[in-house]
C-alpha atoms as a PDB file:
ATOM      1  CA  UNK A   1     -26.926  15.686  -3.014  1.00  0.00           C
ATOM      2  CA  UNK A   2     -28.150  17.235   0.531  1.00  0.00           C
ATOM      3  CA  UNK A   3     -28.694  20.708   0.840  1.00  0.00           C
ATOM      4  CA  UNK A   4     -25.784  22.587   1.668  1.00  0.00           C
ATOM      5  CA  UNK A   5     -24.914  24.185   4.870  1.00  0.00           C
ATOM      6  CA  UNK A   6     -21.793  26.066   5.697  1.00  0.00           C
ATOM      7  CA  UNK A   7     -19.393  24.537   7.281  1.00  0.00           C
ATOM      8  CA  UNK A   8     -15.885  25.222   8.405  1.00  0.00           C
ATOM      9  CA  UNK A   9     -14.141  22.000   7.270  1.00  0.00           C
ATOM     10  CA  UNK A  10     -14.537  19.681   3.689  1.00  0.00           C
ATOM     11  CA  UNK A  11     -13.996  15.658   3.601  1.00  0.00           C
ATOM     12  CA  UNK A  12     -12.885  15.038   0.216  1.00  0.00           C
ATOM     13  CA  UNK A  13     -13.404  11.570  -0.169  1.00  0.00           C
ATOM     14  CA  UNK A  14     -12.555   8.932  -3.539  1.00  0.00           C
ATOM     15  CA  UNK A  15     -15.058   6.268  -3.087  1.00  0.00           C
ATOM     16  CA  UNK A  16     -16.091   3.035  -5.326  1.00  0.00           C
ATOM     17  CA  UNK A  17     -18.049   0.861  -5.372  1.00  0.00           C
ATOM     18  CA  UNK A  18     -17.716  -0.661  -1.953  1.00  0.00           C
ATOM     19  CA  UNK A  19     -17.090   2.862   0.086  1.00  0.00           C
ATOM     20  CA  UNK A  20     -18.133   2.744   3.075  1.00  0.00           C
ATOM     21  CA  UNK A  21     -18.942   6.954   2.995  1.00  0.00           C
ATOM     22  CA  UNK A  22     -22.649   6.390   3.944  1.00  0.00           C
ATOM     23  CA  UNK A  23     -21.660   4.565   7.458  1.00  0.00           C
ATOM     24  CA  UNK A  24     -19.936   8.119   8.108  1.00  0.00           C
ATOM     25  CA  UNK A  25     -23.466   9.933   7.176  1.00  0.00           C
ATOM     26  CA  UNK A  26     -25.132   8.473  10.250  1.00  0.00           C
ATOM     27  CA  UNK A  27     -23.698  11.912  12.013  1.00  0.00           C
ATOM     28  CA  UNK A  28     -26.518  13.801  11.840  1.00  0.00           C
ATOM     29  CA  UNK A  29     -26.818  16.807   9.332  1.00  0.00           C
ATOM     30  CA  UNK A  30     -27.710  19.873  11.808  1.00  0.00           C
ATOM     31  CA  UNK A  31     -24.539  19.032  14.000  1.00  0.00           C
ATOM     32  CA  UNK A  32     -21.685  18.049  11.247  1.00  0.00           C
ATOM     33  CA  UNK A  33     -18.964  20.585  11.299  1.00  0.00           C
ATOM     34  CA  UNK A  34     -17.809  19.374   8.134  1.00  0.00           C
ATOM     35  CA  UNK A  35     -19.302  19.045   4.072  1.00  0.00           C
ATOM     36  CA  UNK A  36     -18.707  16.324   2.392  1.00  0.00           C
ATOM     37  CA  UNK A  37     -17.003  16.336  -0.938  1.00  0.00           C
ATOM     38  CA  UNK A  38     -17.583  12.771  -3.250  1.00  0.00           C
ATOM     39  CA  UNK A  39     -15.536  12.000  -5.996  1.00  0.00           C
ATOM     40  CA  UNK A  40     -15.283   8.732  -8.225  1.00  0.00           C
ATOM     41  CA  UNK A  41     -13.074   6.519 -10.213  1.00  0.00           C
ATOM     42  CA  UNK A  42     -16.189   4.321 -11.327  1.00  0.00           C
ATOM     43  CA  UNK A  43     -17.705   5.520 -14.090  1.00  0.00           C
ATOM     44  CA  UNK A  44     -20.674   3.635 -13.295  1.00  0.00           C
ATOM     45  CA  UNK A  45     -21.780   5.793  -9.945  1.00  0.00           C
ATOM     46  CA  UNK A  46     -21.758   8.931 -12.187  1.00  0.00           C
ATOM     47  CA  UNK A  47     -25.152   9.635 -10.150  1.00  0.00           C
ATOM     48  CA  UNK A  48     -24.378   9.124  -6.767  1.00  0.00           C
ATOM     49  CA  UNK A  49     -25.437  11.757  -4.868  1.00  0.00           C
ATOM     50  CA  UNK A  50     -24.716  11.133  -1.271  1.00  0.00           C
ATOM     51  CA  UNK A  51     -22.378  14.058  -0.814  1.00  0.00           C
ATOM     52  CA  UNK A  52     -22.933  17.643   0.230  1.00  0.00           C
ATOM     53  CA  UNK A  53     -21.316  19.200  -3.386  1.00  0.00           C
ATOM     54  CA  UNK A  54     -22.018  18.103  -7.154  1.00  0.00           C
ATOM     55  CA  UNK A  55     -19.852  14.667  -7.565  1.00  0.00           C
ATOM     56  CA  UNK A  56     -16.483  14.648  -8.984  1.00  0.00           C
ATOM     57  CA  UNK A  57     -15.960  12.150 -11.426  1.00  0.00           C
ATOM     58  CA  UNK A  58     -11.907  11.624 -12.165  1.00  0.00           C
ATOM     59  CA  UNK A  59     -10.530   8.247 -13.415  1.00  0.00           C
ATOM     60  CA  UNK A  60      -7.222   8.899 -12.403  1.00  0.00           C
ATOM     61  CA  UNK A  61      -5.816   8.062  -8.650  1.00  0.00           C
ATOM     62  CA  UNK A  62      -6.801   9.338  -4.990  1.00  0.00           C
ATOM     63  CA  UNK A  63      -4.009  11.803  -5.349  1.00  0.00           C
ATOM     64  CA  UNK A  64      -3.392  13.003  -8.996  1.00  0.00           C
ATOM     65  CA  UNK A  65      -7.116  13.658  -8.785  1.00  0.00           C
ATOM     66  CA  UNK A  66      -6.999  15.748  -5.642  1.00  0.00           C
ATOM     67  CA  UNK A  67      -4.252  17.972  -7.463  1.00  0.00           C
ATOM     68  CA  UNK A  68      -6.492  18.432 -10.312  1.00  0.00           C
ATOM     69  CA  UNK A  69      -9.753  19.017  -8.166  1.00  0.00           C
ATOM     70  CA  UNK A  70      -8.129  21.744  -6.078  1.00  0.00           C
ATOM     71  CA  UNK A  71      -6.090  23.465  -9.138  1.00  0.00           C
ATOM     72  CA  UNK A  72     -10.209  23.660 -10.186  1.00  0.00           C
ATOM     73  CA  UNK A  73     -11.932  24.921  -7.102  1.00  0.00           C
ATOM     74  CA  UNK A  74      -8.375  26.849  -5.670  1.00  0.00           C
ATOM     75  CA  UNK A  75     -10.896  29.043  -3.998  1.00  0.00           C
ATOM     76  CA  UNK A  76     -12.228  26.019  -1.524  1.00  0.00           C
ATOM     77  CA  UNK A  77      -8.885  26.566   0.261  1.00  0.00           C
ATOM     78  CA  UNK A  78      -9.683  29.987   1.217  1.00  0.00           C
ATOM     79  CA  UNK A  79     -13.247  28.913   2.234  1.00  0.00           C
ATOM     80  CA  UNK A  80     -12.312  25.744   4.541  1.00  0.00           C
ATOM     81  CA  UNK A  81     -10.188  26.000   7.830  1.00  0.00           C
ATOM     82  CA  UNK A  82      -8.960  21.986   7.400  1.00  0.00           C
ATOM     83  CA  UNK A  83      -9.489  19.427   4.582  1.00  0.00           C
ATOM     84  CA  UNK A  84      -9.488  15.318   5.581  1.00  0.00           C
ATOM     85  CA  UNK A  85      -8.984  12.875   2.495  1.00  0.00           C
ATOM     86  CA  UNK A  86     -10.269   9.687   3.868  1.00  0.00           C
ATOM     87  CA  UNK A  87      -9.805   6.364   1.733  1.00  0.00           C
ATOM     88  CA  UNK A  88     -13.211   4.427   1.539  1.00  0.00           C
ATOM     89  CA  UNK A  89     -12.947   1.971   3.721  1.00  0.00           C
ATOM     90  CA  UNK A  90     -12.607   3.318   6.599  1.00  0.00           C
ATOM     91  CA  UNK A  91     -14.938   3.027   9.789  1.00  0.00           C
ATOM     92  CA  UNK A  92     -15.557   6.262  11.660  1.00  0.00           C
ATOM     93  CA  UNK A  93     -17.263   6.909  15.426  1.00  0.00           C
ATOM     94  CA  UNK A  94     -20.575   8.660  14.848  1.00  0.00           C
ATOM     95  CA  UNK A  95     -19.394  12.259  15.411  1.00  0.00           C
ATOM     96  CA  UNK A  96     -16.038  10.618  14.803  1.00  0.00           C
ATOM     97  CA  UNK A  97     -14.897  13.365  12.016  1.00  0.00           C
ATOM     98  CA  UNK A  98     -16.529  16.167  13.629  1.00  0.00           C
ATOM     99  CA  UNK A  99     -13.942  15.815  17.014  1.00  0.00           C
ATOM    100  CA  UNK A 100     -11.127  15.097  14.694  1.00  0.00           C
ATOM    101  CA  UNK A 101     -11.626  18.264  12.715  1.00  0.00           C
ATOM    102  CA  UNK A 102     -11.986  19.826  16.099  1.00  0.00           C
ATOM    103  CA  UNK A 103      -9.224  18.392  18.012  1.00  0.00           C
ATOM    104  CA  UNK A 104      -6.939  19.616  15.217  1.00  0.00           C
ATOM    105  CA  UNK A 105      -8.114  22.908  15.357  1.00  0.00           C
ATOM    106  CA  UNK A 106      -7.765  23.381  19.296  1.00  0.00           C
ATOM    107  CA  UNK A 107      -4.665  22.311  19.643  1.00  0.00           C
ATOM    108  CA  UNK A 108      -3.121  24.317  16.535  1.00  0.00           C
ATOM    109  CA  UNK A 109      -2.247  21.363  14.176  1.00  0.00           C
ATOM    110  CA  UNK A 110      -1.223  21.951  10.515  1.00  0.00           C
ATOM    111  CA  UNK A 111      -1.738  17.934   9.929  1.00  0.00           C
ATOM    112  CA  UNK A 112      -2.737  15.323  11.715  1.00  0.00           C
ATOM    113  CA  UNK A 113      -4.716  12.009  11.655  1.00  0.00           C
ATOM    114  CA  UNK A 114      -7.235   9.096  13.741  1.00  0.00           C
ATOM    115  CA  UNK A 115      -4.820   6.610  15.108  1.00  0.00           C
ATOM    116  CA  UNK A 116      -6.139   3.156  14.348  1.00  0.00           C
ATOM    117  CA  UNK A 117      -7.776   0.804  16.287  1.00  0.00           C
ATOM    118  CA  UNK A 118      -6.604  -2.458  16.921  1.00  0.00           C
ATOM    119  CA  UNK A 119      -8.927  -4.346  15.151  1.00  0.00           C
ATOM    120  CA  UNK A 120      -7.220  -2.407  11.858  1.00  0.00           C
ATOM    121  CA  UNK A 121      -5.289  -3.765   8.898  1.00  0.00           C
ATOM    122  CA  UNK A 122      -2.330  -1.879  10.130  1.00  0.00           C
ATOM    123  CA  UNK A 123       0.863  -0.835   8.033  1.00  0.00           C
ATOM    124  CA  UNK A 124       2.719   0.350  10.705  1.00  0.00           C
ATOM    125  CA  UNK A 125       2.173   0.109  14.871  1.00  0.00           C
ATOM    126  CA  UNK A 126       3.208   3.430  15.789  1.00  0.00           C
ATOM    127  CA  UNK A 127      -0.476   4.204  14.182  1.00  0.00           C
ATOM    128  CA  UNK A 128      -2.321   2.277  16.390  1.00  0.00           C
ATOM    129  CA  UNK A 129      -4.912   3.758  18.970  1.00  0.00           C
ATOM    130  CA  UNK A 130      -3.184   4.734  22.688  1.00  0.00           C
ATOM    131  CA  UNK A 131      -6.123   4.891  24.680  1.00  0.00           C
ATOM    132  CA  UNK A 132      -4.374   7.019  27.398  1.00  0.00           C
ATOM    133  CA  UNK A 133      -4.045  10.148  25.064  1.00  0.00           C
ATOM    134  CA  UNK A 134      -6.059  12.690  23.026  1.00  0.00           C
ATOM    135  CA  UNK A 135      -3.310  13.198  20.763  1.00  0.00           C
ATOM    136  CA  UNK A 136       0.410  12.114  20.363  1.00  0.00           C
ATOM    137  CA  UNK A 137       2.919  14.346  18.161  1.00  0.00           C
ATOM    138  CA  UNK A 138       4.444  12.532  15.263  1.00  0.00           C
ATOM    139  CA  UNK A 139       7.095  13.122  12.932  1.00  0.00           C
ATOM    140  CA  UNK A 140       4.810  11.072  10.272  1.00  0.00           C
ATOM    141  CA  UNK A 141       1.165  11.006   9.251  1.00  0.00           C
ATOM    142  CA  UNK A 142      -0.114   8.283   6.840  1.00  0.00           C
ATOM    143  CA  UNK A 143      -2.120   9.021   3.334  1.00  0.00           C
ATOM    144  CA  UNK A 144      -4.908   6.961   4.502  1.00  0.00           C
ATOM    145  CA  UNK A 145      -6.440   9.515   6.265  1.00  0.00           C
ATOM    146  CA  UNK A 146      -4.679  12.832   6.510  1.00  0.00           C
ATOM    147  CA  UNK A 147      -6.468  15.689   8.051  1.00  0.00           C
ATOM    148  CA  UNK A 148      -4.843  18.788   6.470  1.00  0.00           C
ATOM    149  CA  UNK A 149      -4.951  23.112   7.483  1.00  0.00           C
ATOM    150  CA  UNK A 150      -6.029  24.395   4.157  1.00  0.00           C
ATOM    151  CA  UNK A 151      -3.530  26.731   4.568  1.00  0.00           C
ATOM    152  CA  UNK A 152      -0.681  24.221   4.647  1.00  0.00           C
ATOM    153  CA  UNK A 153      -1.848  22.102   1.910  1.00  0.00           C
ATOM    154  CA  UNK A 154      -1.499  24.670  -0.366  1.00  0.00           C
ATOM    155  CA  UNK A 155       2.262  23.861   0.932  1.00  0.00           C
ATOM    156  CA  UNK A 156       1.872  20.270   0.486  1.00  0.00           C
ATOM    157  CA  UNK A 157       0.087  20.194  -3.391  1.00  0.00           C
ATOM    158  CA  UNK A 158       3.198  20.898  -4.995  1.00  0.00           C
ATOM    159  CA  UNK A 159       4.980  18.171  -3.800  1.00  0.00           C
ATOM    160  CA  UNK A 160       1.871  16.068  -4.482  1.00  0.00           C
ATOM    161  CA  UNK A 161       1.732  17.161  -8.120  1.00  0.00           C
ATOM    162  CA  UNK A 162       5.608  15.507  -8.810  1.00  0.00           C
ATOM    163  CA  UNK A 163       4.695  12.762  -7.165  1.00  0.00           C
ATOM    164  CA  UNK A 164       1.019  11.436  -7.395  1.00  0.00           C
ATOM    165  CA  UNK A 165       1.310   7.774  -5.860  1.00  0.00           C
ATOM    166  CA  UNK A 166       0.910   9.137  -2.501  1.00  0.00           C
ATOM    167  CA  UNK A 167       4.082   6.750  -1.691  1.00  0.00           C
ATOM    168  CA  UNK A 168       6.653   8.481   0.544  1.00  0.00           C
ATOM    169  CA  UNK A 169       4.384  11.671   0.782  1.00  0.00           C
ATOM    170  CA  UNK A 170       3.809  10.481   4.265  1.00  0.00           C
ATOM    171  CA  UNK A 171       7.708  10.204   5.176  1.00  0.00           C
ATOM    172  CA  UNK A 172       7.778  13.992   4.654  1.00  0.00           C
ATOM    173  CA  UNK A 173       4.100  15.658   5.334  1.00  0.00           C
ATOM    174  CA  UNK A 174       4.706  16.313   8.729  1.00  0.00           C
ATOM    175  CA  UNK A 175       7.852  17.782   8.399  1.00  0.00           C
ATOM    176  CA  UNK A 176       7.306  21.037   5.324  1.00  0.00           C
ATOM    177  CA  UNK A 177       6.028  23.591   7.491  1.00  0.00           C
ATOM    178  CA  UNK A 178       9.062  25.917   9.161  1.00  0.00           C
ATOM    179  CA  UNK A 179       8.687  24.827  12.293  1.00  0.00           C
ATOM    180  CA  UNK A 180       7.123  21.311  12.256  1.00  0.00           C
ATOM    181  CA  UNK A 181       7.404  20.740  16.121  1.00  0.00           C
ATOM    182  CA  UNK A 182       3.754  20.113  17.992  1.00  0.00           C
ATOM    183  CA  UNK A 183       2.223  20.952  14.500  1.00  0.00           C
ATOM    184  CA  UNK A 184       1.366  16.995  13.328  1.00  0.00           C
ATOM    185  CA  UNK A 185      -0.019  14.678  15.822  1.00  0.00           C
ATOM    186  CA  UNK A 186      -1.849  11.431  15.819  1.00  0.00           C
ATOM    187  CA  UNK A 187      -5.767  12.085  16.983  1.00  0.00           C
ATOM    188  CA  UNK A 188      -6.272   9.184  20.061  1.00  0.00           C
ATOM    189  CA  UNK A 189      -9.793  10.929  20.766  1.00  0.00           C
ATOM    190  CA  UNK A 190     -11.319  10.166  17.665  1.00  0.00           C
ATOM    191  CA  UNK A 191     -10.014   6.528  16.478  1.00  0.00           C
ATOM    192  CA  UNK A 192     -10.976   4.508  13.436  1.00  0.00           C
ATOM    193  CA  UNK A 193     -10.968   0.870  12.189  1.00  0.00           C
ATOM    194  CA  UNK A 194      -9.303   0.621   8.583  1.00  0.00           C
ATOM    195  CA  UNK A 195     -11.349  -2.938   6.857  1.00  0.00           C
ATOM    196  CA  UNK A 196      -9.302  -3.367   4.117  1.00  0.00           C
ATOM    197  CA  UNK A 197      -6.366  -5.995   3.646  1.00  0.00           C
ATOM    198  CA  UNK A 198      -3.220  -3.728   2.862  1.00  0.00           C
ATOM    199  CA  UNK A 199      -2.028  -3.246  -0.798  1.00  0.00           C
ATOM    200  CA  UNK A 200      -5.095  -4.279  -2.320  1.00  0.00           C
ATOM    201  CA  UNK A 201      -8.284  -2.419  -3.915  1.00  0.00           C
ATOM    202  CA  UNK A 202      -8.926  -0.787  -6.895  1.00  0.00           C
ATOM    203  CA  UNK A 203      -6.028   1.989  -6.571  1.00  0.00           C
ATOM    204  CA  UNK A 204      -2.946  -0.564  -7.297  1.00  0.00           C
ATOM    205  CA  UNK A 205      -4.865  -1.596 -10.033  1.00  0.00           C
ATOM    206  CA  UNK A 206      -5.354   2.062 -11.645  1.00  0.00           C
ATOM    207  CA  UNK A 207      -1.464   2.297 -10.874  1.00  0.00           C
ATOM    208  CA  UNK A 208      -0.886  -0.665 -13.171  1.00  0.00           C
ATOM    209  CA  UNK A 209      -3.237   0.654 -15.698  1.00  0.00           C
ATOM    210  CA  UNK A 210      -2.212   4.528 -15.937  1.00  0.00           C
ATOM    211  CA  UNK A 211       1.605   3.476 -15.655  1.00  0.00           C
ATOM    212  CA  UNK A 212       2.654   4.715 -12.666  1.00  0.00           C
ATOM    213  CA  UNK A 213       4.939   3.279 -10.498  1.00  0.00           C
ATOM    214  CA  UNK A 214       4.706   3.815  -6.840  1.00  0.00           C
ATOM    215  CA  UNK A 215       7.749   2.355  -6.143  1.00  0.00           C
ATOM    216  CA  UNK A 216       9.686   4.568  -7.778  1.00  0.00           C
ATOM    217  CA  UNK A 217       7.909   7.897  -6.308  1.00  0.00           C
ATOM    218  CA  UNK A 218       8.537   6.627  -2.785  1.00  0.00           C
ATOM    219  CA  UNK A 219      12.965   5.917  -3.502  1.00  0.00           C
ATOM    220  CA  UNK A 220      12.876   9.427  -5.561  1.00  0.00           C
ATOM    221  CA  UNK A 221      10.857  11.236  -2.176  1.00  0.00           C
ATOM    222  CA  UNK A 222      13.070   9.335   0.088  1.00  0.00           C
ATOM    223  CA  UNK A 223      16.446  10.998  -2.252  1.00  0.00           C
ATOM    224  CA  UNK A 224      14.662  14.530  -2.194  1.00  0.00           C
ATOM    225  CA  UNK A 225      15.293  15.742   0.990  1.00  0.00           C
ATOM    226  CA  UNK A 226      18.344  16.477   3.725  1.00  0.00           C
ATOM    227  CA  UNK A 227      18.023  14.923   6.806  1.00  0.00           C
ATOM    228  CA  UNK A 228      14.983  12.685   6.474  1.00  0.00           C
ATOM    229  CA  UNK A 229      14.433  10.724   9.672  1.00  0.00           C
ATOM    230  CA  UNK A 230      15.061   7.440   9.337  1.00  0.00           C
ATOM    231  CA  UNK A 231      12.647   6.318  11.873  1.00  0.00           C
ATOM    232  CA  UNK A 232       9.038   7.153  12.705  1.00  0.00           C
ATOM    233  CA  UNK A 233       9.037   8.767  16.175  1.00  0.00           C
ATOM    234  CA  UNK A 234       6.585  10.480  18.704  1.00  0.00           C
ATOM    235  CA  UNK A 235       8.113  12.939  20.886  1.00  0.00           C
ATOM    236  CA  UNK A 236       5.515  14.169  23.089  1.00  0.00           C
ATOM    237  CA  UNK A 237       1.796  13.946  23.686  1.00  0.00           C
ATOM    238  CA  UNK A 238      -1.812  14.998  25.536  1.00  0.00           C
ATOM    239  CA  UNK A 239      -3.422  12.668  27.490  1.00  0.00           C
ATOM    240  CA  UNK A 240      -6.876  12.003  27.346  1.00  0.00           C
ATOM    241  CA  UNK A 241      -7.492  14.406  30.885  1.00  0.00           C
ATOM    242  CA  UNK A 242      -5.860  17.209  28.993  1.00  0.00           C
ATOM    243  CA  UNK A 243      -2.444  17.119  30.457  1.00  0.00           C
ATOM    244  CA  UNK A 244       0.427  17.243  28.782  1.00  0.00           C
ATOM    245  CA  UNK A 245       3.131  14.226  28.025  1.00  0.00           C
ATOM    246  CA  UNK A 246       6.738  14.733  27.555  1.00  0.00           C
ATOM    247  CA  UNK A 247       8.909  13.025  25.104  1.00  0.00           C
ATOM    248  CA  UNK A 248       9.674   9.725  27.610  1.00  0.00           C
ATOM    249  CA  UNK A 249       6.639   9.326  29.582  1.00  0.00           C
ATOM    250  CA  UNK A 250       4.791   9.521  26.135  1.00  0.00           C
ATOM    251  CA  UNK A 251       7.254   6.819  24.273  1.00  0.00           C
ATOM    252  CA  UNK A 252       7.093   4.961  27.653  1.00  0.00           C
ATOM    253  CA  UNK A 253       3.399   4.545  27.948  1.00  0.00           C
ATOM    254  CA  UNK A 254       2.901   4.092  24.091  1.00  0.00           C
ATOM    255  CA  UNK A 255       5.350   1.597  23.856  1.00  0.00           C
ATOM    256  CA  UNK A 256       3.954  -0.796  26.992  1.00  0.00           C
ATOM    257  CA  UNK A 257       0.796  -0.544  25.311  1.00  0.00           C
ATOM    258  CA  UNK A 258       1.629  -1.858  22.209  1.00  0.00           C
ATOM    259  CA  UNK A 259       3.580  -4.856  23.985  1.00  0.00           C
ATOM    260  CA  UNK A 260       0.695  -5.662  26.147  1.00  0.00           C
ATOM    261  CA  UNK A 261      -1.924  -4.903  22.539  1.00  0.00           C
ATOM    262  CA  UNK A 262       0.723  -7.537  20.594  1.00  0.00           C
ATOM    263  CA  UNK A 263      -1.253 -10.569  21.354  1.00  0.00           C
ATOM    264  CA  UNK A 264      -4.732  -8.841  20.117  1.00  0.00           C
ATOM    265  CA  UNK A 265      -3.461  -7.773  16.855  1.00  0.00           C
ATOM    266  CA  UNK A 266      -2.754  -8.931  13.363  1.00  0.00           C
ATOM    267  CA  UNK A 267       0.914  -7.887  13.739  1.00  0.00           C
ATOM    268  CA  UNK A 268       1.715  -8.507  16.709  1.00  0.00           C
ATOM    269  CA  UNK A 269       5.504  -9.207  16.469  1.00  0.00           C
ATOM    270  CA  UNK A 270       5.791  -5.698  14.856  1.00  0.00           C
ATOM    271  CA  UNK A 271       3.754  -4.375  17.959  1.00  0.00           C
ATOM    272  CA  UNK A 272       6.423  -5.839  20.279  1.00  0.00           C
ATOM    273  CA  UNK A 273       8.980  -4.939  18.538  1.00  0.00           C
ATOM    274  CA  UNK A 274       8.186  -0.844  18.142  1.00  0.00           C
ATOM    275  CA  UNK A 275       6.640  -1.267  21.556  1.00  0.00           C
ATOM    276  CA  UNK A 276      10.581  -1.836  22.798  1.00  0.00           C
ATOM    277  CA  UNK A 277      11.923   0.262  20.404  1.00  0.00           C
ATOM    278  CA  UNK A 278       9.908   3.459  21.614  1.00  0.00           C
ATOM    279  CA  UNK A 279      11.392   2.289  25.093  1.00  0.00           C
ATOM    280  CA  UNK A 280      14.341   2.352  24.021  1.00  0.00           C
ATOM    281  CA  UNK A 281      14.364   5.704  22.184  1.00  0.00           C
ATOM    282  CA  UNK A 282      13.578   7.588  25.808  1.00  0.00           C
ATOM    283  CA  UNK A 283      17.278   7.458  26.024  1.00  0.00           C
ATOM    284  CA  UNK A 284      18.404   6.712  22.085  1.00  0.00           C
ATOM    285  CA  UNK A 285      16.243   9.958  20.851  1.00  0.00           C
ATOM    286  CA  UNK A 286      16.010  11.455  24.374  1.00  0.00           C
ATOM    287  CA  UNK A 287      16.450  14.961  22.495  1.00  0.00           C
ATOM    288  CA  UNK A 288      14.604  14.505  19.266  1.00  0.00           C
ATOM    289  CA  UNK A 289      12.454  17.052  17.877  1.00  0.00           C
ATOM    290  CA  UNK A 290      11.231  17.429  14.305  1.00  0.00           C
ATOM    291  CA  UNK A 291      13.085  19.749  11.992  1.00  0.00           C
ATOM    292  CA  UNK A 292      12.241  21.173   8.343  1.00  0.00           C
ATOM    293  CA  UNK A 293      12.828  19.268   6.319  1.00  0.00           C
ATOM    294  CA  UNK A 294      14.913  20.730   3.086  1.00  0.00           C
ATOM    295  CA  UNK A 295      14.761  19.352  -0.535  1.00  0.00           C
ATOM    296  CA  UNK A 296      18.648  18.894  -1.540  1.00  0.00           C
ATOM    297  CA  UNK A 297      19.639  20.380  -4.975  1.00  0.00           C
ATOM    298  CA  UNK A 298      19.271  18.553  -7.947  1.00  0.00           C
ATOM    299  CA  UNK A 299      23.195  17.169  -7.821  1.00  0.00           C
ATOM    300  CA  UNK A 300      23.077  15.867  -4.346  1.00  0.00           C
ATOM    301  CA  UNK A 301      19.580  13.769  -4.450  1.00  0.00           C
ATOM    302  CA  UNK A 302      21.807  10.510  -4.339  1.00  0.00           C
ATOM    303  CA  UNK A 303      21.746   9.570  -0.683  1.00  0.00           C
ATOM    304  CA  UNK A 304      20.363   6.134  -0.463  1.00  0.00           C
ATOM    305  CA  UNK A 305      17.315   6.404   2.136  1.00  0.00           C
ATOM    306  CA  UNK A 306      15.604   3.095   1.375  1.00  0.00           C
ATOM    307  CA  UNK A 307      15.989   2.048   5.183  1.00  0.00           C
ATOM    308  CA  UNK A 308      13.172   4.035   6.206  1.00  0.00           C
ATOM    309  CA  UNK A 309      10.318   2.306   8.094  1.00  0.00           C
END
């Protein structure tokens, strides 16, 4: 464990065996603006001691265990202006977390996240790194990497808590705050390579073993709430000189970029087809902005929203 120095934001980090936290360590100490949080699953790294704060040792899942870390240091909320909760295989920049804790914080986000470069095992394209922007605004942010206002996680625990998979969390994250609209983005200026194949690891495994079924968290989230978008949209953006992007130039230039990217990534099909699609939605979704989202009374959480993607 280093010696601690105060700092304005907290990585809270689940790592195994294979993490790859010590690759983000190469920052150096003196010029971090964040402290870095460890917690395990492996019973066997009980004395690792590569983070900033005594090790958390919880053999439950990424999420479950964040509830239970938080609902034991509730005070860390007050003391930390954002909190990031990075899976372990992720490759940073060095100085890579330090500009995405402060690119959130200049430009007022509640949640946001590192878009993905294309070298990535990406889930979906909308993710991936748009080199002409600092930061695109997003109606969705992914578990893999949220960065989160400690302010508005206390918002987001609760839901956590009833539904610990993680799965559909991200359908709804950037959409609980009253007025969700240039408040989650997608952080271009700090991008990071995720080196894991999807849907594998140790996590699907602890699913299987604690009995918890992911599958049914994300269809009960995606039945919770009125008027969950059924698509996953950016309406606006910053470009890398600082200027800001409306709704269709954004969609326009993120979209040709992920048509020319298609034949340099894994999914490439997918690439061409949201490429068009975010074409298409300058004049489909010309008016779209992000709305609260509402959780329906108990009676009416019957709609059938399994067409999300």
């Amino acid at each position: 464990m280093t010696q601690l120095i105060r700092r304005n934001n907290l990585v809270f980090a689940r790592v195994g065996r294979l993490s790859l936290h010590r690759t983000w360590l190469v920052e150096p100490t003196a010029e971090r603006n964040w402290a870095l949080q460890l917690s395990t699953y492996d019973q066997k790294l009980a004395d690792l001691d590569d983070g900033d704060m005594r090790l958390s040792v919880d053999l439950g899942t990424k999420w479950d265990s964040i509830c239970r870390y938080f609902q034991e240091n509730p005070e860390l909320l007050d003391e930390y202006e954002y909190v990031m909760f990075p899976d372990d295989d992720l490759l940073f920049d060095e100085g890579g977390i330090s500009l995405l804790f402060a690119t959130a914080r200049a430009n007022d986000l509640d949640i946001a996240q590192p878009s993905l470069l294309p070298s990535s095992f990406i889930s979906y394209p909308i993710t991936m790194h748009c080199p002409a922007f600092m930061l695109r605004y997003t109606n969705y942010i992914e578990a893999m990497c949220p960065v989160v206002r400690s302010s508005y996680l206390k918002t987001l625990l609760p839901s956590i808590e009833r539904w610990p998979t993680g799965w559909g969390q991200d359908d709804i994250w950037a959409m609980l705050m009253p007025n969700p609209i240039y408040r989650a983005a997608f952080i271009d200026a700090a991008p990071i390579i995720h080196t894991r194949m999807l849907y594998t690891g140790e996590l699907y495994r602890t699913f299987e073993r604690l009995g918890m079924d992911p599958e049914s968290d994300l269809h009960e989230v995606r039945n919770s709430f009125d008027k969950l978008p059924n698509a996953k949209l950016i309406y606006g953006g910053i470009t890398k000189k600082n200027r800001k992007s409306g709704r269709m130039a954004t969609n326009l230039r993120n979209g040709l970029h992920l048509i020319r990217m298609a034949g340099g990534v894994r999914q490439g099909a997918d690439a061409i087809r949201v490429g068009c699609g975010m074409i298409a939605r300058m004049v489909t979704r010309c008016r779209y902005r992000p709305a609260q989202l509402k959780i329906l009374p108990a009676g009416q959480q019957n709609i059938n929203l399994m067409g999300v993607r």
